[in-house]
C-alpha atoms as a PDB file:
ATOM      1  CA  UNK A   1     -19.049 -13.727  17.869  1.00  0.00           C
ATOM      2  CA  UNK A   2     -15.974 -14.840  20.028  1.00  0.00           C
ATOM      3  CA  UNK A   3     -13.302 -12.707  20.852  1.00  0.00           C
ATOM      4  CA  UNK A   4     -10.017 -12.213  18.672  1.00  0.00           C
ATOM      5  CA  UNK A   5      -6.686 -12.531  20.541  1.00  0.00           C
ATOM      6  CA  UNK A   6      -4.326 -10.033  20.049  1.00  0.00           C
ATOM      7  CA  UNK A   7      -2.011  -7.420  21.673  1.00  0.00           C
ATOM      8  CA  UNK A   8      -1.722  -4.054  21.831  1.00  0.00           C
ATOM      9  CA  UNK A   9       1.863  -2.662  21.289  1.00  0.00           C
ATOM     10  CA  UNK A  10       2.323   1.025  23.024  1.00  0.00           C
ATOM     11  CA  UNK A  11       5.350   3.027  22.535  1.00  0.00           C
ATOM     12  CA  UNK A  12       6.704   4.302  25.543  1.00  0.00           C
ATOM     13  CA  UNK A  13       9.566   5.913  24.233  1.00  0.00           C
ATOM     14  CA  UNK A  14      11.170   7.377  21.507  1.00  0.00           C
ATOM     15  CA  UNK A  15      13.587   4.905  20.016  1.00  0.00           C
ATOM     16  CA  UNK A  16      17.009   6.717  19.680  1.00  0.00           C
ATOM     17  CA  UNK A  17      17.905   4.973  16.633  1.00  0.00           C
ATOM     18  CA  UNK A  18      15.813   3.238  14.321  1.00  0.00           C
ATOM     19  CA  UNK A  19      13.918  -0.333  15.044  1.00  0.00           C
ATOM     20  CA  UNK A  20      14.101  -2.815  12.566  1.00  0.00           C
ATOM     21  CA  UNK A  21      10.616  -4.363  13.755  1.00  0.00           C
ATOM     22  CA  UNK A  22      10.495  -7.197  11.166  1.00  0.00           C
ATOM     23  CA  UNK A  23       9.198 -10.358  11.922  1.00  0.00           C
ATOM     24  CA  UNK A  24       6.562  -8.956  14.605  1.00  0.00           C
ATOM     25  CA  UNK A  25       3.512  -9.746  13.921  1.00  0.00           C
ATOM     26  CA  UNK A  26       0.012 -11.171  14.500  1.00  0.00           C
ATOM     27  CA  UNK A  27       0.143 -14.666  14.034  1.00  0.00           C
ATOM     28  CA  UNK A  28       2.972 -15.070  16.134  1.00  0.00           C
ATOM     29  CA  UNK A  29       1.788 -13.206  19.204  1.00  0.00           C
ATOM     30  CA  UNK A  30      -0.868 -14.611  19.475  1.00  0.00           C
ATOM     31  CA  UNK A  31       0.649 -18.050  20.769  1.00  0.00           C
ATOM     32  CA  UNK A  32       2.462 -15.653  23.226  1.00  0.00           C
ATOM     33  CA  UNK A  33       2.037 -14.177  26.715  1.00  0.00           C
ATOM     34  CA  UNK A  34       2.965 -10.450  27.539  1.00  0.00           C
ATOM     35  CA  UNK A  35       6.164 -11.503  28.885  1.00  0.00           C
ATOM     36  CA  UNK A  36       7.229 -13.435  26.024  1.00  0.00           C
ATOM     37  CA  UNK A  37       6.670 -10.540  23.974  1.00  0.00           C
ATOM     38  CA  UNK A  38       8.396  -8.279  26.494  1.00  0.00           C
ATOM     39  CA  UNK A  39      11.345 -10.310  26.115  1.00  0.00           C
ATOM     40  CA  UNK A  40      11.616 -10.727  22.181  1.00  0.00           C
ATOM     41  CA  UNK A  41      14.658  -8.599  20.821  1.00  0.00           C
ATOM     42  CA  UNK A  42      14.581  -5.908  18.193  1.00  0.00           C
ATOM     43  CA  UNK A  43      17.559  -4.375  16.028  1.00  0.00           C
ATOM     44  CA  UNK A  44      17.481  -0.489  17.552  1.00  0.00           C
ATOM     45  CA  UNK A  45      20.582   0.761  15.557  1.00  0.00           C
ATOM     46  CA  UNK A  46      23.560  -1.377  15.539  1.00  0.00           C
ATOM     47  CA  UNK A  47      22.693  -3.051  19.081  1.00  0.00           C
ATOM     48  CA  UNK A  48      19.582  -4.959  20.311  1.00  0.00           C
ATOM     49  CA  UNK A  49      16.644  -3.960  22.383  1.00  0.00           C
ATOM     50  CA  UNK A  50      13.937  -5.863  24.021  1.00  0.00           C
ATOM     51  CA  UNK A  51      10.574  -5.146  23.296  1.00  0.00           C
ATOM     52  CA  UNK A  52       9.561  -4.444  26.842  1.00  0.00           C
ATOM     53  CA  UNK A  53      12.228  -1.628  26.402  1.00  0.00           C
ATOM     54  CA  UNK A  54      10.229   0.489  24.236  1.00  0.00           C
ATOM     55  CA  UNK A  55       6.537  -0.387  24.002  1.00  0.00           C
ATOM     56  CA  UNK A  56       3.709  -0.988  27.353  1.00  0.00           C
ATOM     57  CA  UNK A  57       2.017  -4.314  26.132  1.00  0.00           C
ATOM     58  CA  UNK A  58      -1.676  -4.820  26.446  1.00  0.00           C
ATOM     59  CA  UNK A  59      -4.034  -7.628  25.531  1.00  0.00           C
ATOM     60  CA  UNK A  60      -7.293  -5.976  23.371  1.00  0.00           C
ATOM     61  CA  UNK A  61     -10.076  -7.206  24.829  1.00  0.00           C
ATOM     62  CA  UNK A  62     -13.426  -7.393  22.973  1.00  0.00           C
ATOM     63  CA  UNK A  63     -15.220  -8.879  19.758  1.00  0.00           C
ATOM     64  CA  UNK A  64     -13.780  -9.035  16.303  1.00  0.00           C
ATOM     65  CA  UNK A  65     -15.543  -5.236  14.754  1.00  0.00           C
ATOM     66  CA  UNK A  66     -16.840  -5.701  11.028  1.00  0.00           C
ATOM     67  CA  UNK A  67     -15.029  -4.293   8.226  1.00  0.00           C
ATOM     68  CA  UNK A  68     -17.507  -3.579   5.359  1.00  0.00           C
ATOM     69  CA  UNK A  69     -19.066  -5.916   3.305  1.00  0.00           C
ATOM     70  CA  UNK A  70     -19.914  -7.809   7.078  1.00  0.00           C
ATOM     71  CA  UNK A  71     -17.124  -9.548   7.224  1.00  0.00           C
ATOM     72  CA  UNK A  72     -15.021 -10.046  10.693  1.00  0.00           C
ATOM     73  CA  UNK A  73     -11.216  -8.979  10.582  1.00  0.00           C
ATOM     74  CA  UNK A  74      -9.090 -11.694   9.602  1.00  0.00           C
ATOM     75  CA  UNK A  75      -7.398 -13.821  12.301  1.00  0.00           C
ATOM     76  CA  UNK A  76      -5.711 -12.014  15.476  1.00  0.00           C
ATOM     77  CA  UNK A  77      -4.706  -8.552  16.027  1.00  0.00           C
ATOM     78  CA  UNK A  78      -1.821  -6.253  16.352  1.00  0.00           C
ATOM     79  CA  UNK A  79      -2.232  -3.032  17.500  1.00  0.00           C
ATOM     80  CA  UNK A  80       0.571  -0.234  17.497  1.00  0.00           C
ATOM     81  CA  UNK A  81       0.134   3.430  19.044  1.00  0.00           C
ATOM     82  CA  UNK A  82       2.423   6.356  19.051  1.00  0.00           C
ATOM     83  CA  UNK A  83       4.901   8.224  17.034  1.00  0.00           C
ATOM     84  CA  UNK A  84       6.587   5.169  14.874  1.00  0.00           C
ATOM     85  CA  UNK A  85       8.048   6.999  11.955  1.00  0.00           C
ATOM     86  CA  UNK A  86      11.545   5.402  13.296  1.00  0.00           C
ATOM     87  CA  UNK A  87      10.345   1.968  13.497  1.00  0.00           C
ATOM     88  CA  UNK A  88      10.773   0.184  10.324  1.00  0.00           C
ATOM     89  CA  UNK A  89       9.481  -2.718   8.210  1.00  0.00           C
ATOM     90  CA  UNK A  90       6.369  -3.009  10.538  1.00  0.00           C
ATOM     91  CA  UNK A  91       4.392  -6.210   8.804  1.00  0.00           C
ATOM     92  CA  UNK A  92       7.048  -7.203   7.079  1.00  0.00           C
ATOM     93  CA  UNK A  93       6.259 -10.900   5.170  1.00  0.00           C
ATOM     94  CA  UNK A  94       2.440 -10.277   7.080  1.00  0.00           C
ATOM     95  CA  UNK A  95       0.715 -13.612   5.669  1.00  0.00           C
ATOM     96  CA  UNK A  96      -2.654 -13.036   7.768  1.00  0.00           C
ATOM     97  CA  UNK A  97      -4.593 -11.292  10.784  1.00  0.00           C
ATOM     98  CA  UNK A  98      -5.120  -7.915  11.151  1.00  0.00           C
ATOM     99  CA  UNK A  99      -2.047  -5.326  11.854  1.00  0.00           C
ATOM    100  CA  UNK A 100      -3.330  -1.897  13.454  1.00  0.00           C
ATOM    101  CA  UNK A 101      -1.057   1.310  13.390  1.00  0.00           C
ATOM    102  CA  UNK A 102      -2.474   4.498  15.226  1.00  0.00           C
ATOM    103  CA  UNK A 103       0.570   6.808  14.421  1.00  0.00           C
ATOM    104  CA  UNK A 104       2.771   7.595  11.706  1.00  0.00           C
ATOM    105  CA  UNK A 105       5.434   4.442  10.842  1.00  0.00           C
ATOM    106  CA  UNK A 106       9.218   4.357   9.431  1.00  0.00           C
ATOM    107  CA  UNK A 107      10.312   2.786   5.951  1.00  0.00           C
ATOM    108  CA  UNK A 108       9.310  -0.740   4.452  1.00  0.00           C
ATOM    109  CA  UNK A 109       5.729  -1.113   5.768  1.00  0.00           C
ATOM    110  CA  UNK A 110       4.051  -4.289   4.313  1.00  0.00           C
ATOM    111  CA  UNK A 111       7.824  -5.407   2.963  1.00  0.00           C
ATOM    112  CA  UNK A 112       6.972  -8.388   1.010  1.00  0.00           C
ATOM    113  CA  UNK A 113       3.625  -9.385   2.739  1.00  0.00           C
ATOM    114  CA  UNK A 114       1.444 -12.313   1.379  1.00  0.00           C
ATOM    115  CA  UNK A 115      -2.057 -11.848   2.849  1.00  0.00           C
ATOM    116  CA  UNK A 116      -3.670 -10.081   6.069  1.00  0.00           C
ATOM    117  CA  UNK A 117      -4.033  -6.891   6.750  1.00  0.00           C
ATOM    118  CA  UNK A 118      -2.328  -3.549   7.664  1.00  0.00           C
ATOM    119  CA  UNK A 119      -4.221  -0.238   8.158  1.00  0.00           C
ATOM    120  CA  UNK A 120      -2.243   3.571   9.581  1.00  0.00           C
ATOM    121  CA  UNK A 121      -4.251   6.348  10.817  1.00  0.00           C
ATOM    122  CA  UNK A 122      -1.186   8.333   9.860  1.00  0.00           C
ATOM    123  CA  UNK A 123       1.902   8.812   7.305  1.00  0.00           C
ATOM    124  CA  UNK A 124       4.592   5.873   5.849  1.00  0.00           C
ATOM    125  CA  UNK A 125       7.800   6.426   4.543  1.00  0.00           C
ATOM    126  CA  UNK A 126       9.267   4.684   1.863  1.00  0.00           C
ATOM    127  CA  UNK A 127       9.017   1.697   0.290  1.00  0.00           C
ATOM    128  CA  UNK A 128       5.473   1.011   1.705  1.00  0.00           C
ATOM    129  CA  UNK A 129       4.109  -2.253   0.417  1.00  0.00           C
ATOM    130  CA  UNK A 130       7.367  -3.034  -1.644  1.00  0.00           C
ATOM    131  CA  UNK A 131       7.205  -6.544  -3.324  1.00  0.00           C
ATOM    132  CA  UNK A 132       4.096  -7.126  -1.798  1.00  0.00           C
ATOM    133  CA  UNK A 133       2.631 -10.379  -3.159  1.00  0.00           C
ATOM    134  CA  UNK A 134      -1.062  -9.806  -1.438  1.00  0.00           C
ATOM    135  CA  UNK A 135      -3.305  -8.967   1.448  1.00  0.00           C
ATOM    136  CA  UNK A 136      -4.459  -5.574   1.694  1.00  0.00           C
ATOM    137  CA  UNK A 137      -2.554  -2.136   2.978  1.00  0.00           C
ATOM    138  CA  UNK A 138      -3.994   1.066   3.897  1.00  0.00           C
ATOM    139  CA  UNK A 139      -2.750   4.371   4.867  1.00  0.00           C
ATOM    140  CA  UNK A 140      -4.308   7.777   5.927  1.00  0.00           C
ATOM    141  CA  UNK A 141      -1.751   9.995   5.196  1.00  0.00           C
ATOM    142  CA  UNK A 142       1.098  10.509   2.798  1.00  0.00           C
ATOM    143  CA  UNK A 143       3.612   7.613   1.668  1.00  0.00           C
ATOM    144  CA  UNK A 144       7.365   8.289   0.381  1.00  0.00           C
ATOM    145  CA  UNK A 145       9.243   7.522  -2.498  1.00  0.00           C
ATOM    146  CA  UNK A 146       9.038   3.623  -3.836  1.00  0.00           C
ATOM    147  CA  UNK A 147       5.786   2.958  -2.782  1.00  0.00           C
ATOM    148  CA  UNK A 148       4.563  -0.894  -4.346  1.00  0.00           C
ATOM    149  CA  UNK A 149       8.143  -0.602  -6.146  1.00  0.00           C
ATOM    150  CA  UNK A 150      10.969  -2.976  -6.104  1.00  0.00           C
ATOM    151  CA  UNK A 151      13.746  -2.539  -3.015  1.00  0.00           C
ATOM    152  CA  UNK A 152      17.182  -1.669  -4.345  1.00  0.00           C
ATOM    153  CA  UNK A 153      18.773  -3.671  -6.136  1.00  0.00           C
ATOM    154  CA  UNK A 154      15.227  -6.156  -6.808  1.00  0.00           C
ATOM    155  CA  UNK A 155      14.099  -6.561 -10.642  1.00  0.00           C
ATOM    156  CA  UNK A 156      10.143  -6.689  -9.556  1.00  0.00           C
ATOM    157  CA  UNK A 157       7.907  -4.824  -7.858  1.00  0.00           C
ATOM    158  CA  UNK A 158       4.358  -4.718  -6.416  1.00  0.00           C
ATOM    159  CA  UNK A 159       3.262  -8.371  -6.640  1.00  0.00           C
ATOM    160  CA  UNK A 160      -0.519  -8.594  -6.175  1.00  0.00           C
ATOM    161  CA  UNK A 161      -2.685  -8.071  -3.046  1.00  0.00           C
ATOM    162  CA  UNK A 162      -3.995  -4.113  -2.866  1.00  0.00           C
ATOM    163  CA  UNK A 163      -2.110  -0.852  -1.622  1.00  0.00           C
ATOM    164  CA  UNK A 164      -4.966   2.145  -0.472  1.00  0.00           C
ATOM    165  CA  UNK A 165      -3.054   5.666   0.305  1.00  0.00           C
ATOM    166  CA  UNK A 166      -5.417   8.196   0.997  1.00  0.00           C
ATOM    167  CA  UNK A 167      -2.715  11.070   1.200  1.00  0.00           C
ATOM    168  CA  UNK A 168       0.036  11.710  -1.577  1.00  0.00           C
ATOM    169  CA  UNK A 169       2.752   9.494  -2.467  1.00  0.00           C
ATOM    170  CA  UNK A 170       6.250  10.161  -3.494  1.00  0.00           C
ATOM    171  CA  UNK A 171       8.095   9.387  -6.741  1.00  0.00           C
ATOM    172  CA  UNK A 172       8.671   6.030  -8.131  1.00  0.00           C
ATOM    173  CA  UNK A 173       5.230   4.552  -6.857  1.00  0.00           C
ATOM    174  CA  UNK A 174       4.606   1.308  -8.913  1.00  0.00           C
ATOM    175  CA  UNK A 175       8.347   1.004 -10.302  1.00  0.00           C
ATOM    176  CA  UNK A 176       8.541  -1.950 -11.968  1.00  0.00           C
ATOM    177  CA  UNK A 177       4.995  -2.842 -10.676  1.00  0.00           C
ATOM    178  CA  UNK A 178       4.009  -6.502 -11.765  1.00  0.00           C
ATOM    179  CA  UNK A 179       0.635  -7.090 -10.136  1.00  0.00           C
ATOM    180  CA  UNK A 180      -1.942  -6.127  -7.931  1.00  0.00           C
ATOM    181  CA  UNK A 181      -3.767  -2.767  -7.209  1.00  0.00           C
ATOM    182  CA  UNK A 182      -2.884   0.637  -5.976  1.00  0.00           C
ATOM    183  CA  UNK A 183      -5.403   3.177  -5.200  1.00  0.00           C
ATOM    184  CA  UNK A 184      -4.312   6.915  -5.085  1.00  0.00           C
ATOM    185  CA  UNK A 185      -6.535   9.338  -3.386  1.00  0.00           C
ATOM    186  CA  UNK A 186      -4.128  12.179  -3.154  1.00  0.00           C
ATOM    187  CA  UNK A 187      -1.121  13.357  -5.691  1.00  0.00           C
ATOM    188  CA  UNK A 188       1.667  11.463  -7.069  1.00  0.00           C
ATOM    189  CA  UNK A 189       5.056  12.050  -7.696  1.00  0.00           C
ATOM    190  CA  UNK A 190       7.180  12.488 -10.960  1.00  0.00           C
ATOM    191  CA  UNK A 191       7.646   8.545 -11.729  1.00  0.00           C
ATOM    192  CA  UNK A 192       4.421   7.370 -11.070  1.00  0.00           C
ATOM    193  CA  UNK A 193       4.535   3.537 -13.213  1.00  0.00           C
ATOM    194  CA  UNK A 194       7.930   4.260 -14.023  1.00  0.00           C
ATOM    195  CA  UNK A 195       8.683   0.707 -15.959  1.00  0.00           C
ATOM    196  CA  UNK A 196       5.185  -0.756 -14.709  1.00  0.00           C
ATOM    197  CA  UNK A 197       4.897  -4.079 -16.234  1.00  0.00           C
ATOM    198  CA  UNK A 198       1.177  -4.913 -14.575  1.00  0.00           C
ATOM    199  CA  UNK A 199      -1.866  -4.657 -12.565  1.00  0.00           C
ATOM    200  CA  UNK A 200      -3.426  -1.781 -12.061  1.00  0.00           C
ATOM    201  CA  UNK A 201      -2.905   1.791 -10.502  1.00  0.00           C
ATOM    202  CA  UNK A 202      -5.888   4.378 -10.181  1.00  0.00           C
ATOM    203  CA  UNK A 203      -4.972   7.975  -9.130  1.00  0.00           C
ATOM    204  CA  UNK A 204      -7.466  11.138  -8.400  1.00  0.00           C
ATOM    205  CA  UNK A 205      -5.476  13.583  -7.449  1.00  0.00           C
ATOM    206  CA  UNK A 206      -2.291  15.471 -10.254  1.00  0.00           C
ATOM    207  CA  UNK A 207       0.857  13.344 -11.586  1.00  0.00           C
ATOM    208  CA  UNK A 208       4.271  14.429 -12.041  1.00  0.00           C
ATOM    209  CA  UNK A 209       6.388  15.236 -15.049  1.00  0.00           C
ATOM    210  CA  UNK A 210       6.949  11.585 -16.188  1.00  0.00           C
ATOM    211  CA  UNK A 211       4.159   9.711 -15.113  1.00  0.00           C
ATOM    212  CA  UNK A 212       4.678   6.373 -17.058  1.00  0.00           C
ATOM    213  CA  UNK A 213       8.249   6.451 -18.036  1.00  0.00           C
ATOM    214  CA  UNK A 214       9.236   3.294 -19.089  1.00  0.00           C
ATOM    215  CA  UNK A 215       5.800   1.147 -18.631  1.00  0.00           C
ATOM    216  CA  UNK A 216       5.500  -1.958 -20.570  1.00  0.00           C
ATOM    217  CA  UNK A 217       2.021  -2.908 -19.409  1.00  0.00           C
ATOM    218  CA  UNK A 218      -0.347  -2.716 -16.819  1.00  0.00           C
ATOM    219  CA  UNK A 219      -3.357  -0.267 -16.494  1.00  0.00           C
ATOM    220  CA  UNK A 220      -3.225   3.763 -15.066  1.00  0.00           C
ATOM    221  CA  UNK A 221      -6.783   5.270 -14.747  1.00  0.00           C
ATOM    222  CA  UNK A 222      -6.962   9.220 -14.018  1.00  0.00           C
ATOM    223  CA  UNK A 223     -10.293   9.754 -11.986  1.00  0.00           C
ATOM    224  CA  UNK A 224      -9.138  13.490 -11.547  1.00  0.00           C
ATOM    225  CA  UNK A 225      -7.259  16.096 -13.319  1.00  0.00           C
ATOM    226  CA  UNK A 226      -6.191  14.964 -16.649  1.00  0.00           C
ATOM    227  CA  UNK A 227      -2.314  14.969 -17.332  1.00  0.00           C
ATOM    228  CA  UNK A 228      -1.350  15.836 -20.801  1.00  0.00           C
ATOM    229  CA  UNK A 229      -0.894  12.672 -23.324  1.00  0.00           C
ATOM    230  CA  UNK A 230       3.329  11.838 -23.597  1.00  0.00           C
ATOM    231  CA  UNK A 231       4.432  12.134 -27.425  1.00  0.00           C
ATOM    232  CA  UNK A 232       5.446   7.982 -26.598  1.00  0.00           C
ATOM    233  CA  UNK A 233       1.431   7.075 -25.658  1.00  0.00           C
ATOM    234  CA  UNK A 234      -1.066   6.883 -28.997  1.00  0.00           C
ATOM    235  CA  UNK A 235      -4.482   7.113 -28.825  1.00  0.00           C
ATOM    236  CA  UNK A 236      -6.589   3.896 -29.831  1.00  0.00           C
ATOM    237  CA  UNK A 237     -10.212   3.168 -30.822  1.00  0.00           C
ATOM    238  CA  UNK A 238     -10.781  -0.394 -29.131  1.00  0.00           C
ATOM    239  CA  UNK A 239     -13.952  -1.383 -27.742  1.00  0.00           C
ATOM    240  CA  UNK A 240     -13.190  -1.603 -23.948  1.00  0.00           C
ATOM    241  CA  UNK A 241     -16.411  -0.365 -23.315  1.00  0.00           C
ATOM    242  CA  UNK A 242     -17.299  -4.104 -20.807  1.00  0.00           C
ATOM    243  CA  UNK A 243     -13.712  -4.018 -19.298  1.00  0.00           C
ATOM    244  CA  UNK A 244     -14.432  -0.539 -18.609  1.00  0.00           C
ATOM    245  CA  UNK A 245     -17.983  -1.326 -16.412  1.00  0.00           C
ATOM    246  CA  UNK A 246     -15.899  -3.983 -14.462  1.00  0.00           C
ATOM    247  CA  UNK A 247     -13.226  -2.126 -13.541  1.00  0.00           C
ATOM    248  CA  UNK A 248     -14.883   0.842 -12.945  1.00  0.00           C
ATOM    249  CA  UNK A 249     -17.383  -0.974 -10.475  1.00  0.00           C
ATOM    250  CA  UNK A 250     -14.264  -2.485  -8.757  1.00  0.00           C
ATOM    251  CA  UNK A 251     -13.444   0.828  -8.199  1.00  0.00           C
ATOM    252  CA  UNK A 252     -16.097   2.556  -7.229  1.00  0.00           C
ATOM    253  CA  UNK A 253     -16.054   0.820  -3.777  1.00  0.00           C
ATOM    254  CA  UNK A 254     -12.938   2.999  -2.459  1.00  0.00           C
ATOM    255  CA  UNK A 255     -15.034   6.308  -2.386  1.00  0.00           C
ATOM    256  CA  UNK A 256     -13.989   9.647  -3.657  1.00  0.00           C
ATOM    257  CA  UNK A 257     -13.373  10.572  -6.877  1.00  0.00           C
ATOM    258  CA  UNK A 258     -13.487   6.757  -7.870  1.00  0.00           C
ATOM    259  CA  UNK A 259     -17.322   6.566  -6.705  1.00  0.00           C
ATOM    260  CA  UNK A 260     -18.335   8.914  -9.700  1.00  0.00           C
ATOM    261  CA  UNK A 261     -16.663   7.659 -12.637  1.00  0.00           C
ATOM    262  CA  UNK A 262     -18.301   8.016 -15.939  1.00  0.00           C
ATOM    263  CA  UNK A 263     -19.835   5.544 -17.491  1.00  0.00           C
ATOM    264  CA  UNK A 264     -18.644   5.874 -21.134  1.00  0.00           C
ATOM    265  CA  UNK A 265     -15.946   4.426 -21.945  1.00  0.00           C
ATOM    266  CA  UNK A 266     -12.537   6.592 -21.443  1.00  0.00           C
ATOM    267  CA  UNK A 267     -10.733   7.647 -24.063  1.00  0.00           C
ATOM    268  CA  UNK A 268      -7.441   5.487 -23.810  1.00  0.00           C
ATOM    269  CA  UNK A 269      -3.673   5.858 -24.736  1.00  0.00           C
ATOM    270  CA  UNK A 270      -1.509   3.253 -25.507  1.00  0.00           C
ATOM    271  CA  UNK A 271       2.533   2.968 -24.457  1.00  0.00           C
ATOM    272  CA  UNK A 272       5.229   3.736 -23.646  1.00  0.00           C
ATOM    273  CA  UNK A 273       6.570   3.053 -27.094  1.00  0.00           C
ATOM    274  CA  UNK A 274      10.016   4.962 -26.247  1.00  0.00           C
ATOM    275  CA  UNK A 275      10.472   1.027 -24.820  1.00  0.00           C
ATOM    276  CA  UNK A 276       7.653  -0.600 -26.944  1.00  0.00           C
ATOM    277  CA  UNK A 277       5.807  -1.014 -24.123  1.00  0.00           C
ATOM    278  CA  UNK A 278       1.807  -1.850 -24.233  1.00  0.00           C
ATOM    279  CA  UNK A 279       0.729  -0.062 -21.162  1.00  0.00           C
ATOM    280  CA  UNK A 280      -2.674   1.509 -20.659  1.00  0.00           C
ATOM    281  CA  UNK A 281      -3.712   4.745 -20.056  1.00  0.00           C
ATOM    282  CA  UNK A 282      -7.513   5.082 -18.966  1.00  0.00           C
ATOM    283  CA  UNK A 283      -8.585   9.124 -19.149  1.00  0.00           C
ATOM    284  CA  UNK A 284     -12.541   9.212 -18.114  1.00  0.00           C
ATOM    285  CA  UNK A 285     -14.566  12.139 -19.218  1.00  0.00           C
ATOM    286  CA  UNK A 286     -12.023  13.192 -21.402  1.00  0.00           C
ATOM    287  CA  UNK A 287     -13.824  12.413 -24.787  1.00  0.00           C
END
């Protein structure tokens, strides 16, 4: 297997203010050399900072390592170490290669990305994989508020492509949602689906107090504890019963709770009709 170019990014410093590291990314250092990169300017509060400034860069050396199901990472690498939790919009419009974070990073990770791949060994804030349109994020730890949601002032949300959080997200995670995938491992906030309008968001740990205000469409499946049914979700009797062994083999592959899923169909819950909405509500083992 030949070697995949890429750079490793590591922070030498604690920014001040925060970086606005947008537009850094794997595709495009590849074609560079370490001193390119050392000279490419960054937003670090209201003035400008050259890379070289804040991070040591490295080249990583070595063969492409598998991801499972066998498959090389996609394209070249980015690696990031340290504290990052000020530097913001890291992958931002990421449409391939493989984007590395060993640390904890600031707001709008993944901002509108269209392929690739990000993974953190450590915490996002918020916005994390906003308006994403595809590729695949993954986080460790926790994730803020407006995770897979619309930014301020945007009508749509989540776009396709699949968000992994292994920790606990924040409120509004999957406002105004319109495609894609979210998998949940920890707890969610109060306005988890808040005005989802599709794709698909699977949860095992406990939702908040208004977990699918507003949703039109789109599917929420409940691996773990079982939140109470709203009085604007009915109970139906349709036969889902082969949509059911799909989707719960799809999810089955990200571990945990999602691994042991029941077979029998869940019993499911139809709404919000407060807004005459059609969205899903998938409660295994629940009768």
């Amino acid at each position: 297997m030949s070697a995949t170019p890429g750079w490793c990014l590591r922070l030498k410093v604690q920014p001040e203010f925060r970086v606005d590291f947008g537009g850094v990314l794997p595709l495009r250092l590849a074609a560079m050399t370490a001193d390119e990169i050392a000279r490419l300017p960054l937003r670090h509060g209201n003035d400008m900072q050259a890379m070289g400034a804040l991070f040591d860069i490295m080249p990583v050396e070595g063969a492409a390592a598998a991801v499972p199901g066998g498959q090389a990472e996609p394209g070249p690498q980015l690696r990031l170490e340290g504290d990052l939790s000020r530097v913001d919009a890291i992958g931002q419009g990421l449409e391939g290669g493989m984007l590395r974070v060993d640390g904890d990073v600031g707001d709008r990770l993944g901002l509108a990305m269209r392929g690739g791949e990000i993974r953190v060994r450590g915490r996002a804030g918020e916005l994390a994989g906003c308006e994403m349109a595809g590729g695949r994020i993954e986080v460790a730890g926790d994730v803020g508020d407006f995770a897979a949601a619309a930014r301020p002032g945007s009508m749509d949300g989540m776009r396709g492509g699949t968000l992994i959080v292994h920790g606990n997200v924040g409120a509004r995670c999957g406002d105004r949602m319109r495609r894609g995938t979210v998998v949940l491992h920890g707890d969610a906030g109060d306005f988890l689906a808040s005005r989802m309008v599709a794709g698909t968001i699977a949860v095992a740990g406990r939702v908040g107090a208004h977990c699918g205000y507003g949703m039109r469409r789109g599917t929420l499946v409940f691996a773990g504890p079982q939140p109470p049914a709203p009085p604007t979700f009915v109970a139906t009797q349709h036969d889902i019963a082969v949509f059911w062994a799909l989707l719960r083999r799809s999810l089955a592959y990200h571990g945990g709770l999602f691994a042991s899923l029941p077979a029998p169909a869940p019993r499911r819950l139809v709404g919000d009709l407060a807004v005459d909405g059609k969205g899903e509500w998938l409660l295994p083992g629940s009768g």
